[in-house]
PDB file of N, CA and C in Angstrom:
ATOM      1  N   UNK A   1     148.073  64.951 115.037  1.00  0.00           N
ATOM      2  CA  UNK A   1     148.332  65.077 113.617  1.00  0.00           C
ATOM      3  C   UNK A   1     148.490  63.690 112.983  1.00  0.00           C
ATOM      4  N   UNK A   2     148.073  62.672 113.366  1.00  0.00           N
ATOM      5  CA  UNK A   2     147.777  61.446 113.159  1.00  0.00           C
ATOM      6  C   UNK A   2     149.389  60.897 112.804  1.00  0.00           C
ATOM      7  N   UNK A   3     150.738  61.084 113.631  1.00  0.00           N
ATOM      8  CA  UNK A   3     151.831  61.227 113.233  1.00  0.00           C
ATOM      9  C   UNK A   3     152.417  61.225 112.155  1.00  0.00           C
ATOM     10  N   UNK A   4     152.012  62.533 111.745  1.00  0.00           N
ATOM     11  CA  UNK A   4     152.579  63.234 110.513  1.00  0.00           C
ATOM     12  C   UNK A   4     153.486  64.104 111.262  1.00  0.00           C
ATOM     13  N   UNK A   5     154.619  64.199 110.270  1.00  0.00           N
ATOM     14  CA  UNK A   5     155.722  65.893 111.184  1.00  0.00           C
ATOM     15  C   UNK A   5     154.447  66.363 110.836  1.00  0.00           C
ATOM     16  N   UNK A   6     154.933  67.599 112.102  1.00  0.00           N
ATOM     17  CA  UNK A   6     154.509  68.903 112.122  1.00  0.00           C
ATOM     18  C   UNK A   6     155.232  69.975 111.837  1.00  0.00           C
ATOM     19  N   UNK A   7     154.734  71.016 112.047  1.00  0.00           N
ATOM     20  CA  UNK A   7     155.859  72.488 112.343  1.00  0.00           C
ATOM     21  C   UNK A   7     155.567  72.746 114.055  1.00  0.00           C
ATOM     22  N   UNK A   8     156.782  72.993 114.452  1.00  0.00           N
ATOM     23  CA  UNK A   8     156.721  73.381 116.221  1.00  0.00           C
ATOM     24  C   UNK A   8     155.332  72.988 116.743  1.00  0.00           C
ATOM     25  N   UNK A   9     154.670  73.468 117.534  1.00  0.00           N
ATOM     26  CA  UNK A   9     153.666  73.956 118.221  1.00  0.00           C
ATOM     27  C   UNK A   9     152.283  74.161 117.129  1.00  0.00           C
ATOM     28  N   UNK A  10     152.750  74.247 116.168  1.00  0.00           N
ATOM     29  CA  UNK A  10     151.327  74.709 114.977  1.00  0.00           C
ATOM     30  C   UNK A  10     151.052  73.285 114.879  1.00  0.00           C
ATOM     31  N   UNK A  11     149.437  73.578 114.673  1.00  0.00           N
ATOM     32  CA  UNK A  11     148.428  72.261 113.934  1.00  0.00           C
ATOM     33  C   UNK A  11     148.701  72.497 112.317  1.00  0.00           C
ATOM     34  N   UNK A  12     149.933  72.194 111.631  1.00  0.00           N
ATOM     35  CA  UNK A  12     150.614  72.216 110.727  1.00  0.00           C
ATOM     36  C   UNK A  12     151.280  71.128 110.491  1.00  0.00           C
ATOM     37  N   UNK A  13     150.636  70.094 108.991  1.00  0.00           N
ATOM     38  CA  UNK A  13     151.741  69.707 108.898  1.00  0.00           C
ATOM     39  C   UNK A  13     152.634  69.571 107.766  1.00  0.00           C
ATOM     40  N   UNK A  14     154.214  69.095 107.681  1.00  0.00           N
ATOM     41  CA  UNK A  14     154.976  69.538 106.972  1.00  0.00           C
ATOM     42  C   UNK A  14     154.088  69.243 105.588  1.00  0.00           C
ATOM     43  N   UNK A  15     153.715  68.278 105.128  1.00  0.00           N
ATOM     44  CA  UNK A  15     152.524  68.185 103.823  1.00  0.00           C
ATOM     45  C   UNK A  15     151.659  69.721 103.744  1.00  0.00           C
ATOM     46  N   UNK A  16     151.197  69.537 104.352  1.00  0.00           N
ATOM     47  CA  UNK A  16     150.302  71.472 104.338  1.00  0.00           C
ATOM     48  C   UNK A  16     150.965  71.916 104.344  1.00  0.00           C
ATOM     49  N   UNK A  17     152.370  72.399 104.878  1.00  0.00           N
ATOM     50  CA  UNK A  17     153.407  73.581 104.551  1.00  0.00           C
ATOM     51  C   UNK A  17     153.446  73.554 102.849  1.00  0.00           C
ATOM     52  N   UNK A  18     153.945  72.597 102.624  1.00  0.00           N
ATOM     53  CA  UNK A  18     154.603  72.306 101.059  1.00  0.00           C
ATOM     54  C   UNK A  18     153.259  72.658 100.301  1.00  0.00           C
ATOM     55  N   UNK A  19     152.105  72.453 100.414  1.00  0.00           N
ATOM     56  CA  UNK A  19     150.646  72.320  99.381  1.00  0.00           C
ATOM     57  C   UNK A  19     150.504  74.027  99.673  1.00  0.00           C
ATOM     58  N   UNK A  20     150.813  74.792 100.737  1.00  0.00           N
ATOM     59  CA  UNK A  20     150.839  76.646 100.893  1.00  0.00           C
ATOM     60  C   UNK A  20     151.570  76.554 100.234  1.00  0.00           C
ATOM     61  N   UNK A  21     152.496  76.730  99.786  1.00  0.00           N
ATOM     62  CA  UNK A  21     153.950  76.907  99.368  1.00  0.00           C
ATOM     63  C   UNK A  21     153.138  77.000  97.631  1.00  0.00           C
ATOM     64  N   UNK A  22     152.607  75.855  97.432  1.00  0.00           N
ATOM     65  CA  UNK A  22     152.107  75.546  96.177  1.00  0.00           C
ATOM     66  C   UNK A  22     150.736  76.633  95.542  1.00  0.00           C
ATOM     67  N   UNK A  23     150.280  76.702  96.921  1.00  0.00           N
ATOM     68  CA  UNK A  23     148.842  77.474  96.802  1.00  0.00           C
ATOM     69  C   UNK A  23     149.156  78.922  96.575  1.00  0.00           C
ATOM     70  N   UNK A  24     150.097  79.351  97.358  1.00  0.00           N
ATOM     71  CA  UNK A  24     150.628  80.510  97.483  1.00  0.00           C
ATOM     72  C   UNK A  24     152.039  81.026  97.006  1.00  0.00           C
ATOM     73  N   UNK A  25     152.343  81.044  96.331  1.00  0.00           N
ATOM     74  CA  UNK A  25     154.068  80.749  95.921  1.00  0.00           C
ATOM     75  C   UNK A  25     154.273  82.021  96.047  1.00  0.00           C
ATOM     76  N   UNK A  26     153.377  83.549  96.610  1.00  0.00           N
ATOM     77  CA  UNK A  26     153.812  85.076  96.912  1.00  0.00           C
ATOM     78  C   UNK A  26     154.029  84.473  98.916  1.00  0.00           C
ATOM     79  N   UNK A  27     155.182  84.476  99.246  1.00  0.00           N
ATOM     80  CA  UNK A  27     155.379  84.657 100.315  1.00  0.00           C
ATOM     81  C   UNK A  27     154.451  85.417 100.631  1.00  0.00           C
ATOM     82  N   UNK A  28     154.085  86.733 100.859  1.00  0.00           N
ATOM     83  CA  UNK A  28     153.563  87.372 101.352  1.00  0.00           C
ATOM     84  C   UNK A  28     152.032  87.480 102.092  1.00  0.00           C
ATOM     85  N   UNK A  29     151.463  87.296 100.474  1.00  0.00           N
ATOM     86  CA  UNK A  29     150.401  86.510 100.544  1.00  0.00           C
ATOM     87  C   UNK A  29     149.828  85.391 102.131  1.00  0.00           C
ATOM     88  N   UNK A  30     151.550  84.539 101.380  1.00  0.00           N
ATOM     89  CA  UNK A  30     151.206  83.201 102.703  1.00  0.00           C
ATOM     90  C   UNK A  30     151.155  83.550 104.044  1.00  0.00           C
ATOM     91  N   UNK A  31     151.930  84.653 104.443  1.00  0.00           N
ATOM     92  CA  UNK A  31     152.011  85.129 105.749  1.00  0.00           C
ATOM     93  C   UNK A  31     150.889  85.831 105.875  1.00  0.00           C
ATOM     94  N   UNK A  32     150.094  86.884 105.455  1.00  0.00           N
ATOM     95  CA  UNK A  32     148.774  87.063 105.606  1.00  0.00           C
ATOM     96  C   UNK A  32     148.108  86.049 105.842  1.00  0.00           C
ATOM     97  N   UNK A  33     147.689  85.321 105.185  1.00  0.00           N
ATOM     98  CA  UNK A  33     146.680  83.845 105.551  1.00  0.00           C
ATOM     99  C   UNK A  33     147.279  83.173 106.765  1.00  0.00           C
ATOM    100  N   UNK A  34     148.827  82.933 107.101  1.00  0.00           N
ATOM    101  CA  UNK A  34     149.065  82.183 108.251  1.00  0.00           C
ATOM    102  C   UNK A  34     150.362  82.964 108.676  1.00  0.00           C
ATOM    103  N   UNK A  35     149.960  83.880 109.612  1.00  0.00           N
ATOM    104  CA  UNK A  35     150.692  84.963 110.248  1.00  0.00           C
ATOM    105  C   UNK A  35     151.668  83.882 110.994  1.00  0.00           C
ATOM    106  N   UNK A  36     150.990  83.077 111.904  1.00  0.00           N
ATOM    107  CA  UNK A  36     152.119  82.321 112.609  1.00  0.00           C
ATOM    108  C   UNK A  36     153.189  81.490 111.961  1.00  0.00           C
ATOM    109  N   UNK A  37     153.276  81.373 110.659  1.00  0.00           N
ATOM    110  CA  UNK A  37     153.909  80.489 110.239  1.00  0.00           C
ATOM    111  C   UNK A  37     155.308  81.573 109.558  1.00  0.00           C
ATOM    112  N   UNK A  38     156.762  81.191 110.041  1.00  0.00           N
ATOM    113  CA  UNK A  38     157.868  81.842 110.113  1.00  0.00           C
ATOM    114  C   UNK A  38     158.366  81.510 109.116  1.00  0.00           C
ATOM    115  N   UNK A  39     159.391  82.092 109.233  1.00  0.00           N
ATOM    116  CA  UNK A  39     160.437  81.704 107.510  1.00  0.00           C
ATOM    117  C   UNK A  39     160.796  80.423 107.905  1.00  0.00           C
ATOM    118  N   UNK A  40     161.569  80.415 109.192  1.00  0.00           N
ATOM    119  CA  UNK A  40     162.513  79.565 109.447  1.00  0.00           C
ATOM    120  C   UNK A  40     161.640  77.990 109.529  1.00  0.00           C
ATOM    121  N   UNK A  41     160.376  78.033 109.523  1.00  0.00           N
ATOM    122  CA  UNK A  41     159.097  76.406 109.794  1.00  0.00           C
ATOM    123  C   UNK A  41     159.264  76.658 108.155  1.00  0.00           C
ATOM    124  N   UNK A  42     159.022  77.583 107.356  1.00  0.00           N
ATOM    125  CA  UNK A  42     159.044  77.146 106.205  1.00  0.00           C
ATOM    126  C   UNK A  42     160.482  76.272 105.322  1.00  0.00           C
ATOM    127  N   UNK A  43     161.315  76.403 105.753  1.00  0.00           N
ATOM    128  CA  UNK A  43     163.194  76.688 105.606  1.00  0.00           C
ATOM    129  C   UNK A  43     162.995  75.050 106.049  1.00  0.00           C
ATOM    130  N   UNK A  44     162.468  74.517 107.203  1.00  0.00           N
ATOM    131  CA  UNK A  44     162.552  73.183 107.913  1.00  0.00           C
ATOM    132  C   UNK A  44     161.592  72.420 106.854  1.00  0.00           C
ATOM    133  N   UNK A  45     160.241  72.987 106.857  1.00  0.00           N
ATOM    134  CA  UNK A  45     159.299  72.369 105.900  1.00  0.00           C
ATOM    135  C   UNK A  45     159.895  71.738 104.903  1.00  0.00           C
ATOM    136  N   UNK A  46     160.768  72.506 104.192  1.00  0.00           N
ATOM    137  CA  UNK A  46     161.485  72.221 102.590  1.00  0.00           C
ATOM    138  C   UNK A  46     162.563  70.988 102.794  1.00  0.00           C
ATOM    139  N   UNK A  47     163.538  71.340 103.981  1.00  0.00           N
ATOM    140  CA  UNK A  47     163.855  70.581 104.024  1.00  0.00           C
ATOM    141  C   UNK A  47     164.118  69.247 104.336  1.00  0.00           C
ATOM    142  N   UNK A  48     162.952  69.149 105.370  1.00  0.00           N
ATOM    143  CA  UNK A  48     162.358  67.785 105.881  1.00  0.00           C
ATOM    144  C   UNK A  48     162.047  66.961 104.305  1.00  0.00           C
ATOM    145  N   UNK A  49     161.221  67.493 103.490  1.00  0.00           N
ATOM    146  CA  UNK A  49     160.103  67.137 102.582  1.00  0.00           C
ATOM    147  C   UNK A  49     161.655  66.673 101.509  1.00  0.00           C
ATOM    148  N   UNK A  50     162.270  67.376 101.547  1.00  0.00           N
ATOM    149  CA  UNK A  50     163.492  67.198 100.109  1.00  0.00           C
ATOM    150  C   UNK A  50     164.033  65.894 100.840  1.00  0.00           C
ATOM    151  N   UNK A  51     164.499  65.535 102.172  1.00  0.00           N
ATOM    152  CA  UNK A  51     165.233  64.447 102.528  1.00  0.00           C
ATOM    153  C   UNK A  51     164.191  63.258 102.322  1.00  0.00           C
ATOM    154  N   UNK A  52     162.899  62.971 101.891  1.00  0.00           N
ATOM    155  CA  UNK A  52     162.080  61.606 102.355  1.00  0.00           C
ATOM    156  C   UNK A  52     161.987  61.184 100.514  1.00  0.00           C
TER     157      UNK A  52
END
């Protein structure tokens, strides 16, 4: 991921979490398109991104 955070184990990174978030702002939605991606990677996403 060219050391960018990631999320766990996913080819995710916290930047692409936040730009879904943007793309998709229906939770639901987002979990259809990326089933693997949990509340709790999203919950970290936010808050990684709010501390920098």
């Amino acid at each position: 991921m060219n050391g960018q955070p990631s999320i766990r184990n996913l080819r995710l990174t916290v930047r692409r979490v936040i730009e879904l978030l943007v793309t998709y702002p229906n939770r639901e939605e987002l979990r259809q398109k990326f089933p693997q991606l949990e509340d709790e990677d999203i919950q970290q996403a936010l808050i990684f991104a709010s501390s920098k």
